[in-house]
Protein backbone atom coordinates (compact mmCIF):
# COMPACT_ATOMS: atom_id res chain seq x y z
CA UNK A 1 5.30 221.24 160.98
CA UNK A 2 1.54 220.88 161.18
CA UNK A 3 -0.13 217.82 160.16
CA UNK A 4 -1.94 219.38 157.52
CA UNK A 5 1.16 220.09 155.95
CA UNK A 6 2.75 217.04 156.66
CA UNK A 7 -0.08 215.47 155.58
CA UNK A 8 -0.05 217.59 152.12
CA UNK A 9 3.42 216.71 152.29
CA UNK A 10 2.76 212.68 152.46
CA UNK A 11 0.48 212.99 149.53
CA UNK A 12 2.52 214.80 147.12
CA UNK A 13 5.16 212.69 147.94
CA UNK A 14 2.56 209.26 147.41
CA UNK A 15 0.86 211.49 144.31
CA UNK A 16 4.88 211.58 143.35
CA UNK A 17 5.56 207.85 143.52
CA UNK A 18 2.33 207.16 141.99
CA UNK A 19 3.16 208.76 138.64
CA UNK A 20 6.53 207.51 138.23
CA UNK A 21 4.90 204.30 139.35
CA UNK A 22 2.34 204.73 136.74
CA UNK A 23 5.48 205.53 134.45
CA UNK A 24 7.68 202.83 135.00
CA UNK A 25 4.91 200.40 134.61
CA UNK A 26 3.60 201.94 131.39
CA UNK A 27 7.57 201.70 130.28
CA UNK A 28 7.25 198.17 131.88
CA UNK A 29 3.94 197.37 129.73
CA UNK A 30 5.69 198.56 126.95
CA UNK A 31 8.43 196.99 126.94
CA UNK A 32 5.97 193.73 127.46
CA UNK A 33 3.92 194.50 124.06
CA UNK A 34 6.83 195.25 121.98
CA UNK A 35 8.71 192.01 123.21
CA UNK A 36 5.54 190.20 122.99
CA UNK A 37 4.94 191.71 119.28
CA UNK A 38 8.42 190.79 118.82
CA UNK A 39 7.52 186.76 119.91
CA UNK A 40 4.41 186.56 117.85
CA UNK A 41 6.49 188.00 115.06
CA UNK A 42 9.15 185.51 115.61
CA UNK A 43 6.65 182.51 116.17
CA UNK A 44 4.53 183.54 113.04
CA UNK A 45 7.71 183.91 110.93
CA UNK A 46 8.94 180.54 112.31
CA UNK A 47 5.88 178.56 112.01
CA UNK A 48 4.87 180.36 108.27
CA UNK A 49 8.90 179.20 107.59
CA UNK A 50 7.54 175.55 108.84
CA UNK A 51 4.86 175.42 106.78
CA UNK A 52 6.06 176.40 103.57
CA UNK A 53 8.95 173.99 104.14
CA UNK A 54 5.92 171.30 104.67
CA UNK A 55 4.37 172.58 102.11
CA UNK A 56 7.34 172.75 99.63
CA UNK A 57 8.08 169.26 101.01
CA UNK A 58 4.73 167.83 100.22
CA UNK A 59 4.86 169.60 96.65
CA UNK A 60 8.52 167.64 95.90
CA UNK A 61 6.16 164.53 97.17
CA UNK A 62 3.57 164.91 95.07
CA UNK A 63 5.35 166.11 91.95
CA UNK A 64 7.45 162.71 92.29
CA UNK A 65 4.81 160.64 92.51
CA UNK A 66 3.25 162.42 89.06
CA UNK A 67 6.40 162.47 87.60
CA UNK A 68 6.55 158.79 88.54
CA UNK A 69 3.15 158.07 87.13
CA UNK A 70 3.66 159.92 83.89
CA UNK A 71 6.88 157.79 83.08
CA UNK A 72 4.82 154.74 84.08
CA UNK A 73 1.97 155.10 81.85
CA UNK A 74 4.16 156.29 78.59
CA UNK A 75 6.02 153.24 79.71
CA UNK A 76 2.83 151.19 79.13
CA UNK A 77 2.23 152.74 76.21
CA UNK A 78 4.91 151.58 74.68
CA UNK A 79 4.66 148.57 76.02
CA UNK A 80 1.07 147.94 74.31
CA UNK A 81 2.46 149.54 71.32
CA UNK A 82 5.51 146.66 71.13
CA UNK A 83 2.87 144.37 72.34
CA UNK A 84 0.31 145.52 69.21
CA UNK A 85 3.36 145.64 66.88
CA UNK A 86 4.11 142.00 67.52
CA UNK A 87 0.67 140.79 67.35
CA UNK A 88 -0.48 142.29 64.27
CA UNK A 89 2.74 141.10 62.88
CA UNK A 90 1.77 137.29 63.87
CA UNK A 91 -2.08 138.61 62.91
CA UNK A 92 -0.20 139.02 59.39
CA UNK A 93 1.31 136.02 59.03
CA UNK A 94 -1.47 133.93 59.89
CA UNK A 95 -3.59 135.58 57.67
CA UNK A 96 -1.24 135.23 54.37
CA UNK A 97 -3.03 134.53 51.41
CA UNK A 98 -2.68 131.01 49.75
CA UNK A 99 -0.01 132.53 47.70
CA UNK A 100 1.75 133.84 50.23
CA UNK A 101 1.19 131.92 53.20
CA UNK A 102 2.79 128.77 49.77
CA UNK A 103 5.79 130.92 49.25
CA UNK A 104 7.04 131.69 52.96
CA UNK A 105 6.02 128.09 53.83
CA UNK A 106 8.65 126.90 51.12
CA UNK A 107 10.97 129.31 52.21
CA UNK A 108 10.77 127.71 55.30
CA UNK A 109 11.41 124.20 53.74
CA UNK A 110 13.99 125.44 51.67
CA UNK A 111 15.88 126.75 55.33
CA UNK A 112 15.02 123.37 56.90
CA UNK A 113 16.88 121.37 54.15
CA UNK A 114 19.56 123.68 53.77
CA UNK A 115 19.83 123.58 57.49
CA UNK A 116 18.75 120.66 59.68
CA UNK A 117 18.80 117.05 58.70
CA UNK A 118 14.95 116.09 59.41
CA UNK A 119 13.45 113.05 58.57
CA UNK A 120 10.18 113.93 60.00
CA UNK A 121 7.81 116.76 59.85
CA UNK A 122 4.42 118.85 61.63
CA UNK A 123 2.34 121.00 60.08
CA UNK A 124 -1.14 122.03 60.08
CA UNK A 125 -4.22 120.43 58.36
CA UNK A 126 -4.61 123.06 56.68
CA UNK A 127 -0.85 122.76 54.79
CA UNK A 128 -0.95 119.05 54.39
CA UNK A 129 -1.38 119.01 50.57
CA UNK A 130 1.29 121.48 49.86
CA UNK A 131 3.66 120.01 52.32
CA UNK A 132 3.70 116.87 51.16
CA UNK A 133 4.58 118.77 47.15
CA UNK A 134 7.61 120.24 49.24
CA UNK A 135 9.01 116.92 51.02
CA UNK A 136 10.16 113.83 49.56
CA UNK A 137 8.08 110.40 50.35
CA UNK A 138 11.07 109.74 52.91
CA UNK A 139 9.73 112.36 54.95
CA UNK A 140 6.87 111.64 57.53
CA UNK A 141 4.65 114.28 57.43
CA UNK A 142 1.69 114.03 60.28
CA UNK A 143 -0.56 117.22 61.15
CA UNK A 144 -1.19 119.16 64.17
CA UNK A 145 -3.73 121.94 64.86
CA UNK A 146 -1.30 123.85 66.67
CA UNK A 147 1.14 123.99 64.18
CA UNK A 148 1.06 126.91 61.79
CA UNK A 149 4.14 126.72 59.46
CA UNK A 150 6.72 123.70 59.84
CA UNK A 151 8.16 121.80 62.98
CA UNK A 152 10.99 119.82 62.00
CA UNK A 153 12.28 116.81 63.65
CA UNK A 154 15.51 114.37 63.01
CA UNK A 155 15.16 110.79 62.82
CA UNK A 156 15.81 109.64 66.47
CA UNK A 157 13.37 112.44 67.54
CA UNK A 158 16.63 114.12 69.46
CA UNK A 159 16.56 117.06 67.43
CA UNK A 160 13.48 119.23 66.58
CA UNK A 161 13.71 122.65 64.41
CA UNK A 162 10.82 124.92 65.44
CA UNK A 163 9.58 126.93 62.12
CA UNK A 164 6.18 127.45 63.36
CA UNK A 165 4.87 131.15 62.38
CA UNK A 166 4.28 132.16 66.27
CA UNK A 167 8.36 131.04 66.46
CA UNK A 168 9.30 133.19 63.57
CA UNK A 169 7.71 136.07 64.43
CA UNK A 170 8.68 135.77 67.78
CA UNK A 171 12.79 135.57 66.58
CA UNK A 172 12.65 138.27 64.29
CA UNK A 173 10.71 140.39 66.82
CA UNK A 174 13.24 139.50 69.55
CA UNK A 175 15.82 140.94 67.22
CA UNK A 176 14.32 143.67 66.37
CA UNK A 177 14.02 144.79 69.64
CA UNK A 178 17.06 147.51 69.67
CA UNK A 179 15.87 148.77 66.98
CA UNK A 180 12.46 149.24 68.43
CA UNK A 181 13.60 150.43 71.68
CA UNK A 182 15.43 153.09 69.69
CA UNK A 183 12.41 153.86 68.11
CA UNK A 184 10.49 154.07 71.11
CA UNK A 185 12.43 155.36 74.08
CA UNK A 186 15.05 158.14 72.20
């Protein structure tokens, strides 16, 4: 053999080994891209998965809190509306008419003597003539200016029957309050 054709020879046989070189790395490369297309696939799919369980977490969050903050303020609105109720109630009551404001204070006399042995009652300034046509002479009767309606007391001062307006109000209001809350919150 001559060189020339061992040197053809070498080269065909390196030309050779070059293209299935060439081939197994292009198989090589892609096998790379496709298992690298397959990992970004994976990692996008896993981290889009992440974030819309974030995402869905922080939504659950954030519709709580709203949720929360809806219940709280119709909560206070019923709360001012009870709150209004009451006071406009005692608002009524303060502001009877002579008439009226004559009639529930003997109503209220009429209780206390039915009720409670007094020998000694409070009322406002403002009530002093008619309380004393409602009382005997036996009965003390001194004034106070925060007194609006009766206070009762028995004769050793032991005893005292609260029928102020603010008091009555308050009572009835207090036991009222299922049916308001049915009113209100069903």
């Amino acid at each position: 053999m001559s060189l020339d054709v061992l040197s053809k020879d070498i080269l065909l046989k390196a030309e050779e080994e070059k293209k299935l070189l060439i081939k197994k790395l292009e198989e090589e490369k892609s096998l790379l891209e496709s298992e690298y297309a397959f990992r970004v696939e994976s990692w996008k799919k896993l981290v889009l998965e992440k974030n819309l369980h974030e995402i869905s977490t922080e939504k659950s969050k954030v519709l709580g809190f709203y949720r929360r903050e809806a219940k709280r303020i119709v909560l206070d609105s019923k709360s001012e509306i009870v709150d209004g109720v009451y006071l406009s109630a005692l608002e009524k009551v303060y502001n009877f008419e002579k008439q009226e404001r004559e009639l529930f204070l003997s109503k209220i006399a009429k209780y206390a003597f039915e009720n409670f042995k007094f020998s000694k009652v409070y009322c406002s300034k403002k009530d002093l003539k008619f309380s004393k046509s409602l009382f005997d002479k036996g009965v003390k009767i001194s004034t106070s200016d925060d007194v609006m309606g009766f206070v009762f007391e028995s004769e050793d001062g032991r005893e005292i029957l609260d029928m102020r307006f603010e008091t009555i109000v308050k009572h009835i209001f207090e036991n009222s309050q299922d049916r308001i809350q049915k009113i209100l919150f069903h």
